[in-house]
Protein backbone atom coordinates (compact mmCIF):
# COMPACT_ATOMS: atom_id res chain seq x y z
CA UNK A 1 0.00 0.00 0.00
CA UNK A 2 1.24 3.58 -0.69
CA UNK A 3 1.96 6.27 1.50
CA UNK A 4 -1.02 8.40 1.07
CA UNK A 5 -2.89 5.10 0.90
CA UNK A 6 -2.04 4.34 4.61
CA UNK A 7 -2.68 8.27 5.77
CA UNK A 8 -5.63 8.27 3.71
CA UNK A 9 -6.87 5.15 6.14
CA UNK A 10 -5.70 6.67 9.47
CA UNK A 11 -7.97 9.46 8.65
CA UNK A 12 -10.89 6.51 9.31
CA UNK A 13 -9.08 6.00 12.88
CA UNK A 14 -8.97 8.94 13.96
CA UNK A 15 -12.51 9.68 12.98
CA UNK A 16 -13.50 6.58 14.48
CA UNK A 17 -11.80 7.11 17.99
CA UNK A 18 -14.18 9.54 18.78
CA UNK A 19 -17.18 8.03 20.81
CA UNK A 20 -19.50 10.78 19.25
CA UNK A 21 -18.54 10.31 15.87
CA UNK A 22 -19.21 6.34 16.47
CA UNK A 23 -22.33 6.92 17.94
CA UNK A 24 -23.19 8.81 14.37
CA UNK A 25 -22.45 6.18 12.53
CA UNK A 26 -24.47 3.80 14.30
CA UNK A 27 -27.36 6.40 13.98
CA UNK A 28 -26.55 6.44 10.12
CA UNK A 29 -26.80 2.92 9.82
CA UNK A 30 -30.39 2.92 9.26
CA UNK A 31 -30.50 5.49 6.86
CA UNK A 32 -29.81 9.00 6.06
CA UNK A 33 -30.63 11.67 8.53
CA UNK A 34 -30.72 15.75 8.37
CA UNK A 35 -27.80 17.68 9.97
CA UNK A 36 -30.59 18.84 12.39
CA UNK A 37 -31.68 15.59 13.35
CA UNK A 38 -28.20 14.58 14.10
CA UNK A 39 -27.80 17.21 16.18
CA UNK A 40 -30.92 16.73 18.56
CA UNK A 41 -29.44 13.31 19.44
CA UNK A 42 -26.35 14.91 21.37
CA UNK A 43 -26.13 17.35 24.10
CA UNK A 44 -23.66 19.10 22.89
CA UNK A 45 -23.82 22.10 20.50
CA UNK A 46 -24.81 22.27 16.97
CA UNK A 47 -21.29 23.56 15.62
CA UNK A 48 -19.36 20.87 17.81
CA UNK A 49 -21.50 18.33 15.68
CA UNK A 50 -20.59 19.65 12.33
CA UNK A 51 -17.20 19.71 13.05
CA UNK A 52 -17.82 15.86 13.67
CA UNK A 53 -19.51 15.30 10.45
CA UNK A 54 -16.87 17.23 8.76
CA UNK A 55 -14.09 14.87 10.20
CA UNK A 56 -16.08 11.68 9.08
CA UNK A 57 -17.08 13.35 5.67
CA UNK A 58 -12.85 14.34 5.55
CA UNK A 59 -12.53 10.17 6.37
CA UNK A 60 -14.85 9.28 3.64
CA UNK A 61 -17.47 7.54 5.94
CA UNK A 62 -20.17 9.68 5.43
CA UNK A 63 -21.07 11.68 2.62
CA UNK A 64 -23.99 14.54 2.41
CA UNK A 65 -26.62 15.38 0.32
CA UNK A 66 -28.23 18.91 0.10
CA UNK A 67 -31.97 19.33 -0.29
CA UNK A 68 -32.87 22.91 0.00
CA UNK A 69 -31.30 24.43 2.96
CA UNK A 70 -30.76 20.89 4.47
CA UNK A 71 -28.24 18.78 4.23
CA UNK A 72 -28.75 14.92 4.67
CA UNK A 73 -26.20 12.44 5.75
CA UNK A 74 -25.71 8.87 4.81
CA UNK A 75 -23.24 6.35 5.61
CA UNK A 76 -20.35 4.80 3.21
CA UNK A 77 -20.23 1.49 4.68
CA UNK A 78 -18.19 0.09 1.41
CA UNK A 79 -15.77 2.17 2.83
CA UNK A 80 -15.45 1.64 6.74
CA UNK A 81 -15.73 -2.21 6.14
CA UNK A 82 -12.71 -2.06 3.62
CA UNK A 83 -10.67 -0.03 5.49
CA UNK A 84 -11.11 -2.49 8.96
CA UNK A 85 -10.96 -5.39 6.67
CA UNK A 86 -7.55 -4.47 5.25
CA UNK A 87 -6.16 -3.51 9.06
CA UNK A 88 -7.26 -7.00 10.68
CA UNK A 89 -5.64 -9.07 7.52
CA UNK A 90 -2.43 -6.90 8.02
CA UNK A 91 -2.79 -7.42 11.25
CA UNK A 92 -3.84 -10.51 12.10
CA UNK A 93 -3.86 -12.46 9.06
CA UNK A 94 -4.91 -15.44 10.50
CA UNK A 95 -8.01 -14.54 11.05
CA UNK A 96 -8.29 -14.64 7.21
CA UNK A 97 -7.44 -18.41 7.61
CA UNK A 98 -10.12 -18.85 10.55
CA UNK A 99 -12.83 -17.16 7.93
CA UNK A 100 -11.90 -19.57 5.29
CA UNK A 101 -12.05 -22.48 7.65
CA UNK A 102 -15.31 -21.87 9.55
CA UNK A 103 -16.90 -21.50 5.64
CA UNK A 104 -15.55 -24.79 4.76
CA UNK A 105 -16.76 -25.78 7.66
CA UNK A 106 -20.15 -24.48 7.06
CA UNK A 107 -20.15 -26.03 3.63
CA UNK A 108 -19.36 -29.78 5.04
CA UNK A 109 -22.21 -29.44 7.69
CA UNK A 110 -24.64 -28.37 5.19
CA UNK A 111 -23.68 -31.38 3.05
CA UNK A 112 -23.11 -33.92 5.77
């Protein structure tokens, strides 16, 4: 992997150390939601929350949408699951062997 390909990915850990900026993402999950909405779900203030969704946007986790004067939110999961999948292979790559071997597994059981 390249250079900027690595600091392009720690951008995704950094955004995801933040308990805040998790808990967004889980509220994403579902679908997207309006900036406003967002907000409401945290007691803190509304600028402290756009500065959140501006370091997950920066991350490439969420992207926005604007309708009017609002601006909608949706999760990139592609990208959050490629980004952890790549880290845990590096990692711990045998946990790529213990995948393969639980869905052979699976397979033989089905069979059997």
């Amino acid at each position: 992997m390249t250079e900027s390909g690595r600091a392009d990915e720690s951008s995704v850990f950094r955004a995801l150390a933040d308990p805040t900026r998790r808990q967004i993402l889980e509220d994403l999950r579902p679908g997207e939601l309006a900036a406003g909405e967002i907000a409401r779900r945290f007691p803190i203030s509304g600028p402290s929350i756009s500065r959140h969704l501006g370091v997950l946007k920066a991350a490439g986790l969420v992207r926005e949408r604007r309708d009017a004067n609002k601006i909608y939110y949706m999760l990139v999961e592609d990208r959050l699951a490629l980004c952890l999948g790549r880290f845990v292979s590096a990692v711990c790559p045998d946990q790529v062997v213990l995948r393969h071997r639980r869905k052979q597994s699976g397979r033989k059981e089905s069979t059997a």
